[in-house]
Protein backbone atom coordinates (compact mmCIF):
# COMPACT_ATOMS: atom_id res chain seq x y z
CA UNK A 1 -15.10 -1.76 -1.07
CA UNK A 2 -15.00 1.86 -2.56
CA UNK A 3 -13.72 2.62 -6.30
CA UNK A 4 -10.90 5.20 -5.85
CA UNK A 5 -8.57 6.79 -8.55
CA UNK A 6 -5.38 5.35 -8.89
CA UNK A 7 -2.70 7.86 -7.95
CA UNK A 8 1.06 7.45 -6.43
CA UNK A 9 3.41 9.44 -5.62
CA UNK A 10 7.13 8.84 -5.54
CA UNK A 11 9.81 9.37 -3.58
CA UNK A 12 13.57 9.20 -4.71
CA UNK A 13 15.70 7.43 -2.72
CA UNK A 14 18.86 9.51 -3.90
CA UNK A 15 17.65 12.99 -4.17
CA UNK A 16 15.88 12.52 -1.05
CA UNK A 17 12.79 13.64 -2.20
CA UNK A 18 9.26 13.73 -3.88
CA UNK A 19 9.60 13.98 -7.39
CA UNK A 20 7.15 13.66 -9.90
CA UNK A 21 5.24 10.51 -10.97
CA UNK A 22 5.59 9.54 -14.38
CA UNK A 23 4.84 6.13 -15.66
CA UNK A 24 7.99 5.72 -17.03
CA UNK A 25 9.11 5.87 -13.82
CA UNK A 26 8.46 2.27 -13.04
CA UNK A 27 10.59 0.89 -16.32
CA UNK A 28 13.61 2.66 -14.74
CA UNK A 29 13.60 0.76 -11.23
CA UNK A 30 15.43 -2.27 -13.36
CA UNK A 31 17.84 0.13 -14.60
CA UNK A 32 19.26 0.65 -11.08
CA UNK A 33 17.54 3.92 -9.98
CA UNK A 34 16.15 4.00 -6.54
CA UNK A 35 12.35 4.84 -6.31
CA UNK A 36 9.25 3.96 -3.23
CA UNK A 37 6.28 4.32 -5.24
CA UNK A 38 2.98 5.15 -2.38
CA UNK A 39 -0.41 4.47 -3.70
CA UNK A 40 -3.17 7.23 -2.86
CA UNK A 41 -5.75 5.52 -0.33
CA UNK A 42 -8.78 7.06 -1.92
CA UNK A 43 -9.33 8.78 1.23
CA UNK A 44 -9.14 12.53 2.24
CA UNK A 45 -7.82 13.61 6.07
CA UNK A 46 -9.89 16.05 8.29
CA UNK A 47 -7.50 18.78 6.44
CA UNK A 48 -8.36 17.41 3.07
CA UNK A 49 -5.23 16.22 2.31
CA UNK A 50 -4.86 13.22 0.07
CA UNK A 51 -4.31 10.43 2.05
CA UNK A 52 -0.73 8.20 0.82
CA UNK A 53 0.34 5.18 2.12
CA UNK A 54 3.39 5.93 4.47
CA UNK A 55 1.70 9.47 5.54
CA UNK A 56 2.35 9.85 9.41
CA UNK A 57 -1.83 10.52 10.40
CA UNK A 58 -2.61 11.62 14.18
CA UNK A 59 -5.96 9.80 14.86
CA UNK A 60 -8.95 10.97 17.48
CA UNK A 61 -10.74 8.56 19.72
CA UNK A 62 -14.06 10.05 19.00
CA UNK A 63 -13.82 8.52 15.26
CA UNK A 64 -12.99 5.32 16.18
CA UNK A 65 -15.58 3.28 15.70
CA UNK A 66 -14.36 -0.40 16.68
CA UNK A 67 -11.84 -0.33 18.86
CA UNK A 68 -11.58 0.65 22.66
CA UNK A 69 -8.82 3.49 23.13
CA UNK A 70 -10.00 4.85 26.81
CA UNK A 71 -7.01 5.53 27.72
CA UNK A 72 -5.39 8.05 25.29
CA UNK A 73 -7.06 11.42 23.30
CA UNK A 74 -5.51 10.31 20.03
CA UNK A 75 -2.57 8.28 18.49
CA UNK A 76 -0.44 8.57 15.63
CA UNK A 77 -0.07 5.75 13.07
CA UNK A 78 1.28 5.19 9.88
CA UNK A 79 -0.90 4.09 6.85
CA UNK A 80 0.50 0.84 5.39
CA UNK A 81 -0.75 -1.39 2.70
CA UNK A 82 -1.49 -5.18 4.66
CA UNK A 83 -3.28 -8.25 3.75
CA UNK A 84 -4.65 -6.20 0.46
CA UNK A 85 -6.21 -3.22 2.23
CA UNK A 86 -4.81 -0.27 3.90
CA UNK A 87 -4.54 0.01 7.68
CA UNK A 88 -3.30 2.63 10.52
CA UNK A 89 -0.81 0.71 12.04
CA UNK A 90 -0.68 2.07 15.88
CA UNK A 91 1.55 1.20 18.46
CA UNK A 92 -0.62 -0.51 21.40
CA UNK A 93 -3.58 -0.82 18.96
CA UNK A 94 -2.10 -2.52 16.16
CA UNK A 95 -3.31 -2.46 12.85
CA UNK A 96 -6.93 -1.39 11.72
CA UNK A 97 -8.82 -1.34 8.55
CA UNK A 98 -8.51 2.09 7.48
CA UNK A 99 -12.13 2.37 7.09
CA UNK A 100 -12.39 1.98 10.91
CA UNK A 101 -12.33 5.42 11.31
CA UNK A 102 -15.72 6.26 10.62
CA UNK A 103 -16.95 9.15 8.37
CA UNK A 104 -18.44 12.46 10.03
CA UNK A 105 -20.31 15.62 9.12
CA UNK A 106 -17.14 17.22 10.39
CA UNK A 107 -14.63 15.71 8.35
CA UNK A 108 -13.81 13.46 5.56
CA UNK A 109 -12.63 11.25 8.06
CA UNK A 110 -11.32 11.45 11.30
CA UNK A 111 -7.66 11.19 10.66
CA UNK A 112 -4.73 14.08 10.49
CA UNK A 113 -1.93 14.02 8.30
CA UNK A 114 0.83 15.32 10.39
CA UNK A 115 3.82 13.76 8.25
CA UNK A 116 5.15 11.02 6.17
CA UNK A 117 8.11 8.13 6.70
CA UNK A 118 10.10 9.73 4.50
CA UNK A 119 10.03 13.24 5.22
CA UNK A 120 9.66 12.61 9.16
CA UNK A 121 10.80 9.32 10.20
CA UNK A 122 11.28 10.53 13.68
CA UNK A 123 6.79 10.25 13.97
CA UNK A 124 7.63 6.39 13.21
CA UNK A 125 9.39 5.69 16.42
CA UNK A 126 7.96 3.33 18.74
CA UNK A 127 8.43 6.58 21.35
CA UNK A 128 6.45 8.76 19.58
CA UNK A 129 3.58 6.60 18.29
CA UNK A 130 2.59 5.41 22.44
């Protein structure tokens, strides 16, 4: 286990957007505002890009270090908090510890933010991800 800061960022469910996270922010979900709060991963993407739960990431075979994906160049998956870690949930693959995609001298680590659920739910589709 890594420490990492604690960060989220929030999107608003009626203004359709990311809007700033403020802790008193999280008091207001009882008061019948709609809010999905996505915690920071501790983890930077080949771009250096902060990596959120819910971010869209495009993944490449050659920093996989656990699982056997011989058959494709990369997959997309989406990063989801499960069983108190957070994995790259992958059509075909399933999920995997995020910290199955090893660390490089090229990159931080060899995933690609190309999106989010929010922003770009059509990446989520079961079409898209095989």
């Amino acid at each position: 286990m890594y420490n990492r800061p604690i960060e989220f960022r929030v999107w608003d469910l009626m203004l359709k957007r990311f809007v700033p996270f403020i802790p008193i922010l999280l008091a207001s979900i009882e008061d019948g505002k709609s809010y999905v709060y996505q915690e920071y991963t501790g983890l930077k993407d080949r771009n250096n890009k902060k990596i959120f739960e819910g971010d869209i990431v495009k993944t490449y075979k050659e920093h996989i270090c656990s699982i056997d994906v011989h058959w494709t160049e990369y997959t997309q998956g989406e990063i989801k908090w499960l069983c108190q870690c957070f994995k790259v949930c992958q059509v075909n693959i399933g999920a995997q510890y995020l910290h199955t995609y090893a660390f490089c001298e090229c990159c931080p680590c060899g995933l690609e933010i190309i999106g989010n659920n929010f922003e770009n739910p059509e990446l989520t589709s079961d079409e898209v991800l095989k």
